[in-house]
N, C-alpha and C. Protein backbone atom coordinates (compact mmCIF):
# COMPACT_ATOMS: atom_id res chain seq x y z
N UNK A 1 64.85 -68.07 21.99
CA UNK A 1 64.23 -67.74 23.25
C UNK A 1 63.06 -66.78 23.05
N UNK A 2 63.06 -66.02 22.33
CA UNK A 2 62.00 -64.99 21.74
C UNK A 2 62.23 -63.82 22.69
N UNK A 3 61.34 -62.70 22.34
CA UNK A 3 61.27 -61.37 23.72
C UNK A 3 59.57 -61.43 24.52
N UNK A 4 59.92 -60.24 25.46
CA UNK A 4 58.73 -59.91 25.89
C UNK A 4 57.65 -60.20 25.69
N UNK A 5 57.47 -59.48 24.42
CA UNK A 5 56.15 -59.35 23.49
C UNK A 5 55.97 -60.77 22.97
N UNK A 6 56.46 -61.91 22.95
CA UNK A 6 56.64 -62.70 21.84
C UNK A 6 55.88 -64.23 22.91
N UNK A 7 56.31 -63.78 24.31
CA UNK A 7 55.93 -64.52 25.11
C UNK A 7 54.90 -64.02 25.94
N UNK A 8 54.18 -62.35 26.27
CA UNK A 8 52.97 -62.00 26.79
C UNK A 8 51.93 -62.56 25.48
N UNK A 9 52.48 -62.95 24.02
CA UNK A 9 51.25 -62.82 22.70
C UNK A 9 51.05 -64.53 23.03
N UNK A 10 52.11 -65.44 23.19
CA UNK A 10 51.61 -66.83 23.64
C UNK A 10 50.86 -66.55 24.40
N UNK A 11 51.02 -66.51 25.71
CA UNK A 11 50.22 -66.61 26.93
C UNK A 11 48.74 -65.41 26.66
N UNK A 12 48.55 -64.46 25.75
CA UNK A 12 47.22 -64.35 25.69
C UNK A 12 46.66 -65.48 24.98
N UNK A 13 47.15 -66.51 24.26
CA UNK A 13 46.44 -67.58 23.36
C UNK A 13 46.35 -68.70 24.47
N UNK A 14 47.05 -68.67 25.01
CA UNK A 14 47.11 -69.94 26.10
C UNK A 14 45.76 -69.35 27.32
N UNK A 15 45.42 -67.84 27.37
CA UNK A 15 44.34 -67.91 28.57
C UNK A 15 43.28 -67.99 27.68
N UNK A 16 43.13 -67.50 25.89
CA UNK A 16 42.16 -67.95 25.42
C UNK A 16 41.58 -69.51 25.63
N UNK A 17 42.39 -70.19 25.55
CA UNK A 17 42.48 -71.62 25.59
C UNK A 17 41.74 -72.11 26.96
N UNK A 18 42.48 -71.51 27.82
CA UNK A 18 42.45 -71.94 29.42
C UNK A 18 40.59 -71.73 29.53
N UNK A 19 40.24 -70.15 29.06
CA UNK A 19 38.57 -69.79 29.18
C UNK A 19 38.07 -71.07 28.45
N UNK A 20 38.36 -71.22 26.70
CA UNK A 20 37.33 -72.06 26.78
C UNK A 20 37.70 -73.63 27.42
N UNK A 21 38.53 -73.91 27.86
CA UNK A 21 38.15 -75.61 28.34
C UNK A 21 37.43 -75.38 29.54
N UNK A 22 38.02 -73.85 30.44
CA UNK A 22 37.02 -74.00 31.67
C UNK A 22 35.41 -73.97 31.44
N UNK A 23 35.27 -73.11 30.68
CA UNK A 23 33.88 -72.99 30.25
C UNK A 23 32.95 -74.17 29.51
N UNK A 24 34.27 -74.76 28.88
CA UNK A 24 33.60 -76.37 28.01
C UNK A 24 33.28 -77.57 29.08
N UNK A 25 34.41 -77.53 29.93
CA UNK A 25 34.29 -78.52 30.92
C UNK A 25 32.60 -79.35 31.77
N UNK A 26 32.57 -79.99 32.08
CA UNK A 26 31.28 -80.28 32.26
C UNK A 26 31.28 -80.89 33.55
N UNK A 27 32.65 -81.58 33.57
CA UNK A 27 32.93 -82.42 35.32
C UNK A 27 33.30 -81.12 36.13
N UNK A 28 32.88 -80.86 37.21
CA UNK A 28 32.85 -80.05 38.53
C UNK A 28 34.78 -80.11 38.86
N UNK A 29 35.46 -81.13 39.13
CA UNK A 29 36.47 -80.92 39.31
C UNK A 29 37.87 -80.57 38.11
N UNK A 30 37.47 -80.65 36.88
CA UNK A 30 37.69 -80.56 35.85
C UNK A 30 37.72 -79.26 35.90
N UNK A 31 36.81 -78.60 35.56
CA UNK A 31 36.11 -76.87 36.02
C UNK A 31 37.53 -76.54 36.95
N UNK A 32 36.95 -76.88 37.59
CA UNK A 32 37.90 -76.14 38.97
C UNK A 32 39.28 -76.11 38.76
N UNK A 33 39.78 -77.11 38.12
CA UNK A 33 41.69 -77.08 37.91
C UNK A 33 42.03 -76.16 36.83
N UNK A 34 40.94 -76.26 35.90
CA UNK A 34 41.23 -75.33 34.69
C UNK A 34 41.17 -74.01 35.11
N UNK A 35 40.09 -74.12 35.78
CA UNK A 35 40.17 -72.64 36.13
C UNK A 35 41.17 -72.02 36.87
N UNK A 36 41.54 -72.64 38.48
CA UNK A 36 42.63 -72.51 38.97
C UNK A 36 43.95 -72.03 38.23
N UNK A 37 43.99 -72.58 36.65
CA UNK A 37 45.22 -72.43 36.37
C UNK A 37 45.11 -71.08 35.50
N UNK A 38 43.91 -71.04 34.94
CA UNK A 38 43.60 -69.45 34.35
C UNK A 38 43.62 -68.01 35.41
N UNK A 39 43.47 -68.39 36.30
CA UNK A 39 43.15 -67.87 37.46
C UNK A 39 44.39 -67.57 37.67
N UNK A 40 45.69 -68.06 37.93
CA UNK A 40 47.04 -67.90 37.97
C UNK A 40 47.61 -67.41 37.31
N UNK A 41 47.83 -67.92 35.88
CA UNK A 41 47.81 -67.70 34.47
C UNK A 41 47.72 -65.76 34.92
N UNK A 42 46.50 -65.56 34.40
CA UNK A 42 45.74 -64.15 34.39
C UNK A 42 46.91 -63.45 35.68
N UNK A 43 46.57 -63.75 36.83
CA UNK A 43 47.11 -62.95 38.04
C UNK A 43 49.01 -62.96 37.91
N UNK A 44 49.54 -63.48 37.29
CA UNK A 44 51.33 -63.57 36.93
C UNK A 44 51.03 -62.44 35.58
N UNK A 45 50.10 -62.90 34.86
CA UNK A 45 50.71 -62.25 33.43
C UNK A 45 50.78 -60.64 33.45
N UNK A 46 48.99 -60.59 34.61
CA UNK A 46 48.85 -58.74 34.31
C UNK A 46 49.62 -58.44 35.18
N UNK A 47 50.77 -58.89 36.81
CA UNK A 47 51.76 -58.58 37.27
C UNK A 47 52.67 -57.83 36.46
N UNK A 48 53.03 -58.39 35.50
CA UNK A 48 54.11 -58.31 34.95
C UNK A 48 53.90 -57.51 33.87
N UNK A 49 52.87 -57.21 33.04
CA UNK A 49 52.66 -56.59 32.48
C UNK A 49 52.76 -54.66 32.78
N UNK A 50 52.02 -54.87 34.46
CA UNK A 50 52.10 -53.99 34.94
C UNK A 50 53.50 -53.49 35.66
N UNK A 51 54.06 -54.30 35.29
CA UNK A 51 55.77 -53.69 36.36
C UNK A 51 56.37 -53.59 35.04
N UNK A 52 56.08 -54.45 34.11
CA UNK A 52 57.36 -54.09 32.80
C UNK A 52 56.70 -53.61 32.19
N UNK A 53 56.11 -53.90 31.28
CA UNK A 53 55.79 -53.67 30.06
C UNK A 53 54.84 -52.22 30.32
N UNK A 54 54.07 -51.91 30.93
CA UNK A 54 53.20 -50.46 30.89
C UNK A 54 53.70 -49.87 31.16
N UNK A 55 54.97 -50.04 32.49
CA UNK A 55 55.62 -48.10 32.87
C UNK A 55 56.57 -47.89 31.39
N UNK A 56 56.90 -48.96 30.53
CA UNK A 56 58.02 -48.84 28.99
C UNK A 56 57.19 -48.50 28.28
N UNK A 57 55.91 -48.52 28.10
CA UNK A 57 54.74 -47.81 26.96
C UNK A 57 54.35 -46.73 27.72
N UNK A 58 54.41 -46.65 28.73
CA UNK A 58 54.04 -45.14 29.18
C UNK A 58 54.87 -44.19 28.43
N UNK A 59 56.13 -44.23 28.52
CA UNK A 59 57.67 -43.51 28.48
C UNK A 59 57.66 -44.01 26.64
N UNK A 60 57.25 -44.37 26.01
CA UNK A 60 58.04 -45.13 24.67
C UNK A 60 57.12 -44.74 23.62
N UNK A 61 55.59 -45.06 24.09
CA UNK A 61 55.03 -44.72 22.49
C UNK A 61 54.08 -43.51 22.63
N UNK A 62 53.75 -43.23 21.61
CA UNK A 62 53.00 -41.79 21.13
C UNK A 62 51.71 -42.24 21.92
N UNK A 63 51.37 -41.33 23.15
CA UNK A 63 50.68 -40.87 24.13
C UNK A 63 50.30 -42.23 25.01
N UNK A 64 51.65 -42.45 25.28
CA UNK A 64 51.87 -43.82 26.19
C UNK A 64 50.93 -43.48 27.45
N UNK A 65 50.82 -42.34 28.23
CA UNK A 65 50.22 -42.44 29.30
C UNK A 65 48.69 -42.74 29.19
N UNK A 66 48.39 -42.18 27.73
CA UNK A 66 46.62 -42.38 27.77
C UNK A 66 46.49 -43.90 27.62
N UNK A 67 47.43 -44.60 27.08
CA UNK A 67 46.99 -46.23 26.28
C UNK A 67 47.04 -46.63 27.70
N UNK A 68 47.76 -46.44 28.21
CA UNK A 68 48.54 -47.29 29.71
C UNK A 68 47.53 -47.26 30.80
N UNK A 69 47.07 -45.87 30.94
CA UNK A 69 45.87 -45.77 31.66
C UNK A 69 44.48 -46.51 31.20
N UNK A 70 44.08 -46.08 30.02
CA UNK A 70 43.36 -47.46 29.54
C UNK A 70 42.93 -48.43 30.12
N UNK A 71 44.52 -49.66 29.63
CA UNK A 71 44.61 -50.79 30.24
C UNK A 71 44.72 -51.00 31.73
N UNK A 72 44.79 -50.31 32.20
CA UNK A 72 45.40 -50.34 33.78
C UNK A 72 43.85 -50.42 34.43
N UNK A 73 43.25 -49.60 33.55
CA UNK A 73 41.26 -49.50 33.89
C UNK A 73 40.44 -50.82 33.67
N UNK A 74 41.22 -51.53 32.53
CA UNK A 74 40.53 -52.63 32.02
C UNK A 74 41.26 -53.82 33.27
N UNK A 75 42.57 -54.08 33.39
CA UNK A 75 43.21 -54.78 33.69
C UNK A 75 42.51 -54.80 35.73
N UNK A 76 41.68 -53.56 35.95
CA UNK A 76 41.52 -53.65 37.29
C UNK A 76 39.61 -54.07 37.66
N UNK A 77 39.16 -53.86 36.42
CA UNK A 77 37.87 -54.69 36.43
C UNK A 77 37.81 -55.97 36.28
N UNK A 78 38.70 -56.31 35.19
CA UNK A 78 39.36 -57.73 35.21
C UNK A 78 39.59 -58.83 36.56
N UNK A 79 40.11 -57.73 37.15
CA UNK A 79 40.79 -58.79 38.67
C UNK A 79 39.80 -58.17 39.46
N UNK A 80 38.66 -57.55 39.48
CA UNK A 80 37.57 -57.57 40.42
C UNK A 80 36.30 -58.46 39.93
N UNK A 81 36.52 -58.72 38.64
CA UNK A 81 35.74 -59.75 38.13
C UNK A 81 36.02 -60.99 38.53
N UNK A 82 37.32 -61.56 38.56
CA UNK A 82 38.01 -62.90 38.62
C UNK A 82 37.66 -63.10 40.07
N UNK A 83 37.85 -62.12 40.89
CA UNK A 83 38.11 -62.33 42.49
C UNK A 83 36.33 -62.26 43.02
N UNK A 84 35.17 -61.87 42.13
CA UNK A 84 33.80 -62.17 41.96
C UNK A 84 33.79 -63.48 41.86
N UNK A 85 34.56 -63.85 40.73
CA UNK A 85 34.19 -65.35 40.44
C UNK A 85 34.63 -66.58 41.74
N UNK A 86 35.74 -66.64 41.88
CA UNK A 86 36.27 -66.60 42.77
C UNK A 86 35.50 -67.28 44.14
N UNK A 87 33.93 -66.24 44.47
CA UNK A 87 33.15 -66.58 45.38
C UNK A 87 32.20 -67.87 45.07
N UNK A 88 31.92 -67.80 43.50
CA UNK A 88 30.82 -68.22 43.12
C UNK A 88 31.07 -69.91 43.26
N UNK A 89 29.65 -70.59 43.47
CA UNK A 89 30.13 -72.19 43.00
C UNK A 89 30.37 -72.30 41.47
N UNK A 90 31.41 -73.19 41.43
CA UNK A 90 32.09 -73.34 40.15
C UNK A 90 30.67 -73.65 39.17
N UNK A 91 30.32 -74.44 39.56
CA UNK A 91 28.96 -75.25 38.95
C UNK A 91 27.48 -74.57 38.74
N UNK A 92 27.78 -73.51 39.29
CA UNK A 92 26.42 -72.55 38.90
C UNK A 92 26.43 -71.47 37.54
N UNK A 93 25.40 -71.53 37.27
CA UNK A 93 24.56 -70.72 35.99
C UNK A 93 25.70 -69.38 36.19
N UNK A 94 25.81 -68.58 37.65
CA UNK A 94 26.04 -67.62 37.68
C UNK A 94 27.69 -67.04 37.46
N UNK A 95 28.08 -68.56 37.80
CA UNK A 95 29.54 -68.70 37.56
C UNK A 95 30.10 -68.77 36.52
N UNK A 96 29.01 -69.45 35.66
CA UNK A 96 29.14 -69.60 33.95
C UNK A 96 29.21 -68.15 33.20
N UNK A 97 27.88 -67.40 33.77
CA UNK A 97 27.90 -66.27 33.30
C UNK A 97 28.67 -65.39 33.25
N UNK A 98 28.94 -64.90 34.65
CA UNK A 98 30.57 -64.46 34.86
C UNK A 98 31.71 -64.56 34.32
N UNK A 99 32.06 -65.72 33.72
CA UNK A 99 33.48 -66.22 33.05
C UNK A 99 33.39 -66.09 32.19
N UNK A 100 31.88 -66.33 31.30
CA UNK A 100 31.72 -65.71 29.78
C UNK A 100 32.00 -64.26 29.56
N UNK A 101 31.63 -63.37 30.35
CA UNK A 101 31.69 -62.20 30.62
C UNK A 101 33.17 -61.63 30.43
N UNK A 102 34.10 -62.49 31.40
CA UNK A 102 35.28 -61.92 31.73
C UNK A 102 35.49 -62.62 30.49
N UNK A 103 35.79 -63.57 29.85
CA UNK A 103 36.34 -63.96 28.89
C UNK A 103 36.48 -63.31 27.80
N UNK A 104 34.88 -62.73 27.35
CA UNK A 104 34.98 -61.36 26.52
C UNK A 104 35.50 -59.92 26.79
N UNK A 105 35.88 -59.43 28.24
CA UNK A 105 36.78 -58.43 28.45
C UNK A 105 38.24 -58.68 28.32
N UNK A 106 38.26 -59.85 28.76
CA UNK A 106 39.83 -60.21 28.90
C UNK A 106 40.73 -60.27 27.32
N UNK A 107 39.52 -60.99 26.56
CA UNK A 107 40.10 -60.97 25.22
C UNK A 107 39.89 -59.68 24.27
N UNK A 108 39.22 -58.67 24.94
CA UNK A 108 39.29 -57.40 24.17
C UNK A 108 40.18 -56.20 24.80
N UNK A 109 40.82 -57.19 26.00
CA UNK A 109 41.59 -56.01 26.21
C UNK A 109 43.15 -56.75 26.37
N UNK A 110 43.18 -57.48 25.95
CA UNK A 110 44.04 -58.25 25.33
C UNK A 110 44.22 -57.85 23.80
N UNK A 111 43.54 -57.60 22.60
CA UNK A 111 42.93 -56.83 21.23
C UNK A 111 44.02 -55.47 22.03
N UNK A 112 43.25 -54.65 22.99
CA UNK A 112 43.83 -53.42 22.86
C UNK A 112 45.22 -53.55 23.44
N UNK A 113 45.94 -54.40 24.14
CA UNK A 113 47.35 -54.44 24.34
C UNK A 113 48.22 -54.99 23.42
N UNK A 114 47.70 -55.84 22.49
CA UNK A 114 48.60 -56.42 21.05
C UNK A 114 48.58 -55.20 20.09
N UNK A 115 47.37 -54.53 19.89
CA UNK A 115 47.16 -53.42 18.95
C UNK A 115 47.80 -52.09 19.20
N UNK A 116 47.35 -51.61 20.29
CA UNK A 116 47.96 -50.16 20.84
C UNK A 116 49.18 -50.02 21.29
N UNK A 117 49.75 -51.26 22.04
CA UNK A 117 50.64 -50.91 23.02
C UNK A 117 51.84 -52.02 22.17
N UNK A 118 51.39 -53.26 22.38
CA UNK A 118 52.73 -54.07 21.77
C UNK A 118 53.28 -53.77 20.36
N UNK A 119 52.28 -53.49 19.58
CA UNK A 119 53.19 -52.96 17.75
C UNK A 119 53.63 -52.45 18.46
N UNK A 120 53.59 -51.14 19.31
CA UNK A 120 54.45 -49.71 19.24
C UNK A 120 55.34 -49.95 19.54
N UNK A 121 55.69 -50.73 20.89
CA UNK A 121 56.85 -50.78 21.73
C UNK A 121 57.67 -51.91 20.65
N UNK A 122 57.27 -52.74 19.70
CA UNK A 122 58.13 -53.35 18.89
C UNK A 122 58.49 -52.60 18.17
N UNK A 123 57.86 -51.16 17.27
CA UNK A 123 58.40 -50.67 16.91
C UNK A 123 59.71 -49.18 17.54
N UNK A 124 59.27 -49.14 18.26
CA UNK A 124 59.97 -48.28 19.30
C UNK A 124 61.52 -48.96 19.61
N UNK A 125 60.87 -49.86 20.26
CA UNK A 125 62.21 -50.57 20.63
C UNK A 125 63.23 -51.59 20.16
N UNK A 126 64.34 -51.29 20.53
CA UNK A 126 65.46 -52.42 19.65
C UNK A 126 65.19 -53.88 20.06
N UNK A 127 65.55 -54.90 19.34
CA UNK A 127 65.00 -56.16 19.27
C UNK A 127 66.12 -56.81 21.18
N UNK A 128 66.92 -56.18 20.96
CA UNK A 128 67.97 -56.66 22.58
C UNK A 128 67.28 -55.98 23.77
N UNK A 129 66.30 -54.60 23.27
CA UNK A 129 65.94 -54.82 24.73
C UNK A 129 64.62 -55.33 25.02
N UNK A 130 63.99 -55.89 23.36
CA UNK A 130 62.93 -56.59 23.74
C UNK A 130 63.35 -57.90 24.37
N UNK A 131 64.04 -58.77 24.16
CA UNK A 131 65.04 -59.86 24.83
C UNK A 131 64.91 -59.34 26.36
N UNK A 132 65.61 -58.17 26.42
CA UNK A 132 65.72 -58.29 28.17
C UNK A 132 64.80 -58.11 28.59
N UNK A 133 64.12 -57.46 28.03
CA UNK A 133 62.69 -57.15 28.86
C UNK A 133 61.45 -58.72 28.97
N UNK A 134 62.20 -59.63 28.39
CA UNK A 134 61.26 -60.84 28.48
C UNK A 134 62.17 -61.43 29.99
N UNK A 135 63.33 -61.79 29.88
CA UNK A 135 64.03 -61.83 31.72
C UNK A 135 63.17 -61.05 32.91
N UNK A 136 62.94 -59.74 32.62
CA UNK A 136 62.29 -59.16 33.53
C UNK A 136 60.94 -59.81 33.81
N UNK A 137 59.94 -59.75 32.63
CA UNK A 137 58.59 -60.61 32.66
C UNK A 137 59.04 -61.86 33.42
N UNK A 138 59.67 -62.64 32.89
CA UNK A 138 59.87 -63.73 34.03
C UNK A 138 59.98 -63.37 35.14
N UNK A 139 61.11 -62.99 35.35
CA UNK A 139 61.02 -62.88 36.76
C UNK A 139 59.61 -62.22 37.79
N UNK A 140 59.28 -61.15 37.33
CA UNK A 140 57.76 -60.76 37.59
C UNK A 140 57.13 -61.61 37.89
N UNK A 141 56.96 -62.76 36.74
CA UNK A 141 56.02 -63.72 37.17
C UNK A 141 56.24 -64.63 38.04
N UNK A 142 57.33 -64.59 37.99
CA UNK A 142 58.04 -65.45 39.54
C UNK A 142 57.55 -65.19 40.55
N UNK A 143 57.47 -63.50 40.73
CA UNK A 143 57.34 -63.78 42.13
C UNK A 143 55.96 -62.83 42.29
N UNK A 144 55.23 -62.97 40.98
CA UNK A 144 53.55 -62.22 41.02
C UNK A 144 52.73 -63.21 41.80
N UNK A 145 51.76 -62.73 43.02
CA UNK A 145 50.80 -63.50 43.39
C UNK A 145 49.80 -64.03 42.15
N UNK A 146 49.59 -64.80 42.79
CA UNK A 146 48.82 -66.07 41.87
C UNK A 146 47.22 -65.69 42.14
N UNK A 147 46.25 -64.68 42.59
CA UNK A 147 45.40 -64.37 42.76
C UNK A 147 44.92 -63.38 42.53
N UNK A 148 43.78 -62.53 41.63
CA UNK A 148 43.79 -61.31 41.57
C UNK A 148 43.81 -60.19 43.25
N UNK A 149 44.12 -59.08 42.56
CA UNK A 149 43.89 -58.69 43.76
C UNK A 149 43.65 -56.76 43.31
N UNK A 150 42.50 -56.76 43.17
CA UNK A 150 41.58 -55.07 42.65
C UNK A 150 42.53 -54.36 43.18
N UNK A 151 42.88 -53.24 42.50
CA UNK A 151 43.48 -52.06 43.34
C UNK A 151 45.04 -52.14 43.42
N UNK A 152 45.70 -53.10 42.60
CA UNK A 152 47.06 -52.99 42.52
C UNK A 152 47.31 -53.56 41.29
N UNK A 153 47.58 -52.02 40.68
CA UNK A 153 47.46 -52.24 39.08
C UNK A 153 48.66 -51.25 39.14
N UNK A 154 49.46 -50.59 39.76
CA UNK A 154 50.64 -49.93 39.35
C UNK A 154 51.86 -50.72 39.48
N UNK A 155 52.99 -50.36 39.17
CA UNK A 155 54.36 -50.51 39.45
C UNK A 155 54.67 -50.16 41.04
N UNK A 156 54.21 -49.16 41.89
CA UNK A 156 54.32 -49.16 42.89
C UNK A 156 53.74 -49.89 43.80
N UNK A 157 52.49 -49.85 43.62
CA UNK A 157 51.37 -50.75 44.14
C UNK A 157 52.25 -52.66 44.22
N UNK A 158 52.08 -52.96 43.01
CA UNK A 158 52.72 -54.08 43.12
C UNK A 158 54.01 -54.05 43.83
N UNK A 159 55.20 -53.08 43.80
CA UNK A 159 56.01 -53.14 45.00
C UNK A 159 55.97 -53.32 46.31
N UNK A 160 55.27 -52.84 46.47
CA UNK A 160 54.43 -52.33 48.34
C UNK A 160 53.52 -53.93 48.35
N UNK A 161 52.72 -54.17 47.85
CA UNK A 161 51.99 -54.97 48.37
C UNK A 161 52.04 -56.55 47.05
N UNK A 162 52.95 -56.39 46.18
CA UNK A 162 52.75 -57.87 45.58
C UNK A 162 53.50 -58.72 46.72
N UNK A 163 55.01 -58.73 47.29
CA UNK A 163 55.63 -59.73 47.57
C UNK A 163 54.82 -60.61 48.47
N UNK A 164 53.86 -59.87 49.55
CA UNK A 164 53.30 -60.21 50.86
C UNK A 164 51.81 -60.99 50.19
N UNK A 165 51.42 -60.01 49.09
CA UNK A 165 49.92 -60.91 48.04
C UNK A 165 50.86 -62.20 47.71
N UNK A 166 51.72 -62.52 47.39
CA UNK A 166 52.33 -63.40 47.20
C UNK A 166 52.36 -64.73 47.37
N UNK A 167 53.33 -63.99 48.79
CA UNK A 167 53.45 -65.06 49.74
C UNK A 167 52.11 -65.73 50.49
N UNK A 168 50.74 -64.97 50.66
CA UNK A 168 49.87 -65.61 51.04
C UNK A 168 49.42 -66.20 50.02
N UNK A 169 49.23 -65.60 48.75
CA UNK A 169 48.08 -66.16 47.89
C UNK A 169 49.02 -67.97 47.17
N UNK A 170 50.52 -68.08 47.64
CA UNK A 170 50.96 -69.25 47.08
C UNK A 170 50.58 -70.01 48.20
N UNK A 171 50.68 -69.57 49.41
CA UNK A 171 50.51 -70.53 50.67
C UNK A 171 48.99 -71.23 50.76
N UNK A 172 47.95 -70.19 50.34
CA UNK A 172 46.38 -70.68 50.27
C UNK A 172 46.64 -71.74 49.03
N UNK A 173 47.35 -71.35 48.00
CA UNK A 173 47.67 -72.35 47.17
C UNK A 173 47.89 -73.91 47.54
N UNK A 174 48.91 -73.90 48.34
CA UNK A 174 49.55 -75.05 48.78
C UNK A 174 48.46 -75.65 49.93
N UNK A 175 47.75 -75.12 50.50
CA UNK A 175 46.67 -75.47 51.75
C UNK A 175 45.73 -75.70 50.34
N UNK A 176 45.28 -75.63 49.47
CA UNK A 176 43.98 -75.90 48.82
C UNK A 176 44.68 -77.12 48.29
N UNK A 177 45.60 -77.32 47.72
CA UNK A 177 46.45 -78.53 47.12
C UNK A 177 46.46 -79.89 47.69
N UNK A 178 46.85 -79.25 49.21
CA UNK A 178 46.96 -80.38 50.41
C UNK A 178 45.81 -81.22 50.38
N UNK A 179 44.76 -80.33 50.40
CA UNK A 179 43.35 -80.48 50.77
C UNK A 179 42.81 -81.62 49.81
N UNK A 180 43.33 -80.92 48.55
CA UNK A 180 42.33 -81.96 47.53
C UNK A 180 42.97 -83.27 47.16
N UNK A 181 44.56 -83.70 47.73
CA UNK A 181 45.48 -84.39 47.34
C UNK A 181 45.50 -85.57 47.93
């Protein structure tokens, strides 16, 4: 089954992946699904990242609060970038630019969460509660809105306001689905 860490290090290779086909893509609706799913992808993973995995590196490794804060800085330009893109037509120069952009933050601050934060907490922590702590990530992502959303980058934050980001951002989901189906 693997742990935590073992399944946030797939899924950074899988949004590498996701950037370039969106970016390779050349058909307009092609574009758009890939992206959609990076777009999701991204908005479940840093959920969860942010409810499990950062308040346990805050508390776990040698000057957990500075790394954590860090990422929490990177992780919230990130989702004001995505939710930029977001506006743009898929098919424009400017949209291109943008995703290149985020693609190179996303994957360097992705670099600083495998480097700084995940060795430690593998080394920190026993291999059973890296196991449980991958249950928790799931579940997180279960029930993380599927959309960025700036400004809720804590553990509390996401309490207070993920379930309700949620529930709308799956429902616009299902109305955009309808739409194109």
């Amino acid at each position: 089954m693997g742990d935590a860490l073992e399944l946030l290090l797939r899924q950074h290779e899988l949004i590498k992946t996701l950037f370039t086909q969106t970016l390779d893509a050349t058909d307009p609706a092609e574009r758009e699904t890939n992206f959609r799913t990076l777009r999701r992808l991204l908005a479940v993973h840093e959920t969860a990242e942010e409810e499990i995995i950062h308040p346990r590196a805050r508390t776990e490794i040698e000057d957990g609060a500075t790394v954590v804060d860090a990422r929490l800085e990177e992780e919230h330009q990130a989702k004001q970038q995505l939710a930029d893109l977001e506006s743009l037509d898929i098919d424009s120069a400017e949209f291109e630019k943008g995703l290149a952009q985020l693609r190179e933050d996303v994957i360097a601050h992705a670099e600083h969460e495998e480097q700084d934060e995940f060795s430690q907490l593998r080394h920190e922590l026993e291999p059973h509660q890296l196991r449980a702590m991958r249950r928790a990530v799931e579940i997180a992502e279960a029930l993380a809105p599927t959309r960025p959303h700036p400004g809720v980058e804590s553990v509390e934050a996401n309490l207070l306001t993920g379930p309700f980001a949620a529930m709308l951002d799956r429902a616009r989901d299902a109305i955009t689905s309808l739409r194109e189906g």
